[in-house]
Structures are given as C-alpha cells and as structure tokens.
C-alpha atoms as a PDB file:
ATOM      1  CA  UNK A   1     148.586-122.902-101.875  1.00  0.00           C
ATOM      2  CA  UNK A   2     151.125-120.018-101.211  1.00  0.00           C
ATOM      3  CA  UNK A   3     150.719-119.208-104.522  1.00  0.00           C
ATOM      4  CA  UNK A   4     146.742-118.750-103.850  1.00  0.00           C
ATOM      5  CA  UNK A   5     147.186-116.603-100.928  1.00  0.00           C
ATOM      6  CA  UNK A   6     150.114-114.553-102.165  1.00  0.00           C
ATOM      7  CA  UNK A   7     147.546-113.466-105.142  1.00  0.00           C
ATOM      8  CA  UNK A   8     144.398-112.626-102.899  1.00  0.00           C
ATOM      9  CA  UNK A   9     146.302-110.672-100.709  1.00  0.00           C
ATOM     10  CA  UNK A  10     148.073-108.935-103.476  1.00  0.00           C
ATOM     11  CA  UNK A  11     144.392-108.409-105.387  1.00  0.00           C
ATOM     12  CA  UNK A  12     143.136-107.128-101.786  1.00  0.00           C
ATOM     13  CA  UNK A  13     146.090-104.561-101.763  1.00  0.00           C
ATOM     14  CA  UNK A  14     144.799-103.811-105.491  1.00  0.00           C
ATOM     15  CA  UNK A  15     141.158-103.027-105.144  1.00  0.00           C
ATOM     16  CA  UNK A  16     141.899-101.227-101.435  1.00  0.00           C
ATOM     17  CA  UNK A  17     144.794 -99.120-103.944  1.00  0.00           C
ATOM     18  CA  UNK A  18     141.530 -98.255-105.982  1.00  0.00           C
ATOM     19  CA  UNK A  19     139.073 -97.325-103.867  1.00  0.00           C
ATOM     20  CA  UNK A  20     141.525 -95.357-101.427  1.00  0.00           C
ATOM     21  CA  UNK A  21     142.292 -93.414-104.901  1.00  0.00           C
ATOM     22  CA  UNK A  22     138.555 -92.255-105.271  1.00  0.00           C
ATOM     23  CA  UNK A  23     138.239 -92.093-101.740  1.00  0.00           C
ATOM     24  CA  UNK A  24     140.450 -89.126-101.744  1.00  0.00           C
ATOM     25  CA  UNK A  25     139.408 -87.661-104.944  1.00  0.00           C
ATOM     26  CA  UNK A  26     136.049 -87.522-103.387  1.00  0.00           C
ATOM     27  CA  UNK A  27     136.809 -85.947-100.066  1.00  0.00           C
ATOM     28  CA  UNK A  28     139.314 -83.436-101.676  1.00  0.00           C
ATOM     29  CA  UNK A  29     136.107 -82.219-103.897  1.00  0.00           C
ATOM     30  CA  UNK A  30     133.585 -82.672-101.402  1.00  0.00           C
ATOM     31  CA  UNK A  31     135.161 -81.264 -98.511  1.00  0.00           C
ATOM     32  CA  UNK A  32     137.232 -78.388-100.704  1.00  0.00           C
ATOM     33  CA  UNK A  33     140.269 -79.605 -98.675  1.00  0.00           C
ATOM     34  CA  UNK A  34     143.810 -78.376-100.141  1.00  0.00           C
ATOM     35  CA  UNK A  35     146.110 -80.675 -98.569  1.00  0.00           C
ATOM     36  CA  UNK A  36     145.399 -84.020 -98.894  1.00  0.00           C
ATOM     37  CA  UNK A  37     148.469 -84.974 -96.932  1.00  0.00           C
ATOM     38  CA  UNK A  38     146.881 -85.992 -93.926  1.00  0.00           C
ATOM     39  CA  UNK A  39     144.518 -88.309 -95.826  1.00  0.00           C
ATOM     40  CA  UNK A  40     147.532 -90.198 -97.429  1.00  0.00           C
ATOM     41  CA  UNK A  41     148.885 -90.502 -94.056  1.00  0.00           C
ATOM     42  CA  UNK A  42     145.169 -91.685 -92.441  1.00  0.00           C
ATOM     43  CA  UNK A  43     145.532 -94.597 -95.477  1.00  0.00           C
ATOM     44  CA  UNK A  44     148.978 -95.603 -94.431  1.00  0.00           C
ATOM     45  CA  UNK A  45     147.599 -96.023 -90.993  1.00  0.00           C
ATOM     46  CA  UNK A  46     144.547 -97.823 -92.193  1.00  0.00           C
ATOM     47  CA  UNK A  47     147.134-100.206 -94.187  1.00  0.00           C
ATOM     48  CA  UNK A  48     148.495-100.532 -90.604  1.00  0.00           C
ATOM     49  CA  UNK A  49     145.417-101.144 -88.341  1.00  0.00           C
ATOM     50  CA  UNK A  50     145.072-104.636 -90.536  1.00  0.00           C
ATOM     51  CA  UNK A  51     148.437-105.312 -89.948  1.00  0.00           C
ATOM     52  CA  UNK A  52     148.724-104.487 -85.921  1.00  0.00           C
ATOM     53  CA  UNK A  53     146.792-108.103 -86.171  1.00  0.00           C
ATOM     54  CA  UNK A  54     150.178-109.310 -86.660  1.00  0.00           C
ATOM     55  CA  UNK A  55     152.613-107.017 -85.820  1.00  0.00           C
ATOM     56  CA  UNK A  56     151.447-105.975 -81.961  1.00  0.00           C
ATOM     57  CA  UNK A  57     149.758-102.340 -81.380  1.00  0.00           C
ATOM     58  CA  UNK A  58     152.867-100.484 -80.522  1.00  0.00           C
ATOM     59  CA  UNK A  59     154.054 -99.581 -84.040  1.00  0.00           C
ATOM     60  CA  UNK A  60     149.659 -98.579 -84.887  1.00  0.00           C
ATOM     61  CA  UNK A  61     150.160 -96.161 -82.067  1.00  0.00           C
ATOM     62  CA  UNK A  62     153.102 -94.644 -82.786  1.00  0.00           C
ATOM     63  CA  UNK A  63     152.138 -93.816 -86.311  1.00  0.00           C
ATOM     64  CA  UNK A  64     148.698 -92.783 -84.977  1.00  0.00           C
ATOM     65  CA  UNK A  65     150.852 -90.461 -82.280  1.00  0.00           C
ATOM     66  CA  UNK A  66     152.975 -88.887 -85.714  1.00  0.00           C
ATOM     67  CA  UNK A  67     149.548 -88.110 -87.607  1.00  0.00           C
ATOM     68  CA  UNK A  68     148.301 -86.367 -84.840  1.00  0.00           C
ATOM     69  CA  UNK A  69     151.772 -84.652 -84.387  1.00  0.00           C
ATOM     70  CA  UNK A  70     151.988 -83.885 -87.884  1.00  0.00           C
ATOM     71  CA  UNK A  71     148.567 -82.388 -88.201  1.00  0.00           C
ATOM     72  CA  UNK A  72     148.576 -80.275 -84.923  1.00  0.00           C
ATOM     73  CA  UNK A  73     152.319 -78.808 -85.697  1.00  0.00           C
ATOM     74  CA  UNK A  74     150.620 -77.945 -89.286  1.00  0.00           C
ATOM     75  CA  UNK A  75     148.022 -76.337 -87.169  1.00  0.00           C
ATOM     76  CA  UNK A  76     150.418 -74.432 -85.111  1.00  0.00           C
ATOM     77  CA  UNK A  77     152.239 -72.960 -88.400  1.00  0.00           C
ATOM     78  CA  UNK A  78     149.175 -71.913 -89.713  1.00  0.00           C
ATOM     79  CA  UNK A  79     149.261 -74.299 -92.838  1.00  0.00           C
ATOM     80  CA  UNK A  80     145.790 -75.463 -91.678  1.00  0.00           C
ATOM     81  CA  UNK A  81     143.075 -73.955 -90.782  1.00  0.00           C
ATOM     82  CA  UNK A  82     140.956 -75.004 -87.657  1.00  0.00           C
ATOM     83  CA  UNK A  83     138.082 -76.382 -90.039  1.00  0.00           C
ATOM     84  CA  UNK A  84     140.849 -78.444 -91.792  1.00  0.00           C
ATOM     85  CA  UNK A  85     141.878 -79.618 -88.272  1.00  0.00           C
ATOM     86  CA  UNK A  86     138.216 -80.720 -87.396  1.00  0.00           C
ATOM     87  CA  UNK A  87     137.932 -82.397 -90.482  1.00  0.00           C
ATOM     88  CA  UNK A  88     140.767 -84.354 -90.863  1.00  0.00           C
ATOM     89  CA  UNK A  89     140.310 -85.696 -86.771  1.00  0.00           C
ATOM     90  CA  UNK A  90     137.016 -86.849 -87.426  1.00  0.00           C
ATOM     91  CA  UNK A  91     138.280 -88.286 -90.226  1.00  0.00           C
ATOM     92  CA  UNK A  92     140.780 -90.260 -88.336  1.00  0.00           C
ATOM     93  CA  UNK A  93     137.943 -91.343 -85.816  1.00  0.00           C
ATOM     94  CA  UNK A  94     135.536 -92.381 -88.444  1.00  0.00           C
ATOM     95  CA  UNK A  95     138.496 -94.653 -90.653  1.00  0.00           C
ATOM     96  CA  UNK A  96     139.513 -96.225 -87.766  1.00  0.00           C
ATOM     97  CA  UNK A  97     135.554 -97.150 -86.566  1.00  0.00           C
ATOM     98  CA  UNK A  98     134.607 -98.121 -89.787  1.00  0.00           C
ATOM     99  CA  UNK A  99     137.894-100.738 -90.253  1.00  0.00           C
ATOM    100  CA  UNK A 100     137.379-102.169 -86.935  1.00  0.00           C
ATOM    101  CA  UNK A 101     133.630-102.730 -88.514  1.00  0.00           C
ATOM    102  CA  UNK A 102     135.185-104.488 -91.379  1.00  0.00           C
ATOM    103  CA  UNK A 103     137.736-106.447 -89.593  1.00  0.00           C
ATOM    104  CA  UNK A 104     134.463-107.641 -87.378  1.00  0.00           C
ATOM    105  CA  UNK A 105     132.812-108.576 -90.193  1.00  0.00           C
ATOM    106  CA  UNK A 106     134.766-110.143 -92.010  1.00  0.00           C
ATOM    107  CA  UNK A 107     136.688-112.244 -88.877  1.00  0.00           C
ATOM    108  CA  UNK A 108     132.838-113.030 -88.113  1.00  0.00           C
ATOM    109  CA  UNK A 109     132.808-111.824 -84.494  1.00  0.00           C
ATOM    110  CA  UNK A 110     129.422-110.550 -85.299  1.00  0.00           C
ATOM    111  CA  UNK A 111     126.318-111.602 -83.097  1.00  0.00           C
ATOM    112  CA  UNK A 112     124.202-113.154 -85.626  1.00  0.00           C
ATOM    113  CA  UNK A 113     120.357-112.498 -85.696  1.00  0.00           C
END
C-alpha cells in the first residue's frame, strides 16, 4: 500500500514538474517577461500551499511574506519595472485562487448541483 501511494504522489510531483515547465515557457513568451525568477518562486509556494494541509500556515506565509519582499526590493533597485510588478502580483493572486479551486475540487467540498 505504501508502495501505491509513494508512486502517485511521486507521478503527481511528475506531471505538476511538467506542466509548471510550460507554464512558464508560456508566460515568459506571452507576457515578454525577462525574469522569470519570481515565477519559480510563485511554484515553490504553490508546492507549499498543498503542503500547509499538513504542515500548519505559518511556514505558507512566511514564504508568501519573502516573495513579496523579494519582488518589491527588486522593484526598489530598479531590476523590475512597475508592469513587471503588476504582473507578477496578480500572478500570485490568481495561483493561489486557482489552487484553492483545485484543492476544493478535488477534497470534494464542492456544493453539488
């Protein structure tokens, strides 16, 4: 049974690897963003919003506190520009809606029609 569970998570963590990988492929074409350092660090959080579940929220928030930090400090030196800074906030906002979305659906707290 371990040995079931140890491979679906371990596929999950394989297919999320994939998609996170054309994820930011697309946004650094779409968008015409330079840096995607921001987006690597809006993944790691994402990695940690699923595990907060287990962990508590304090350790989500203080990574979610150093993006923020780290992308308003950039702002400060000049290393992005404000459009980069709009961007990469409502980037934040929209990863972390659409994950609590998932995590609904697939924990099944849906109302169902």
């Amino acid at each position: 049974m371990e040995e079931l569970l140890f491979g679906g998570i371990f596929l999950v963590l394989i297919i999320s690897g994939i998609f996170s990988f054309f994820e930011i492929a697309f946004i650094r074409i779409f968008f015409e963003i330079k840096s995607t350092k921001y987006i690597k660090l809006l993944k790691i959080l994402e990695i940690l919003f699923f595990l907060m579940i287990f962990f508590g929220e304090i350790l989500f928030i203080a990574f979610t506190f150093l993006y923020f930090l780290v992308l308003f400090s950039d702002f400060k030196k000049k290393i992005i520009s404000k459009e980069e800074l709009i961007i990469n906030t409502l980037f934040y906002f929209t990863d972390i809606l659409l994950i609590i979305l998932v995590m609904l659906l697939i924990l099944g707290n849906l109302p169902s029609t």
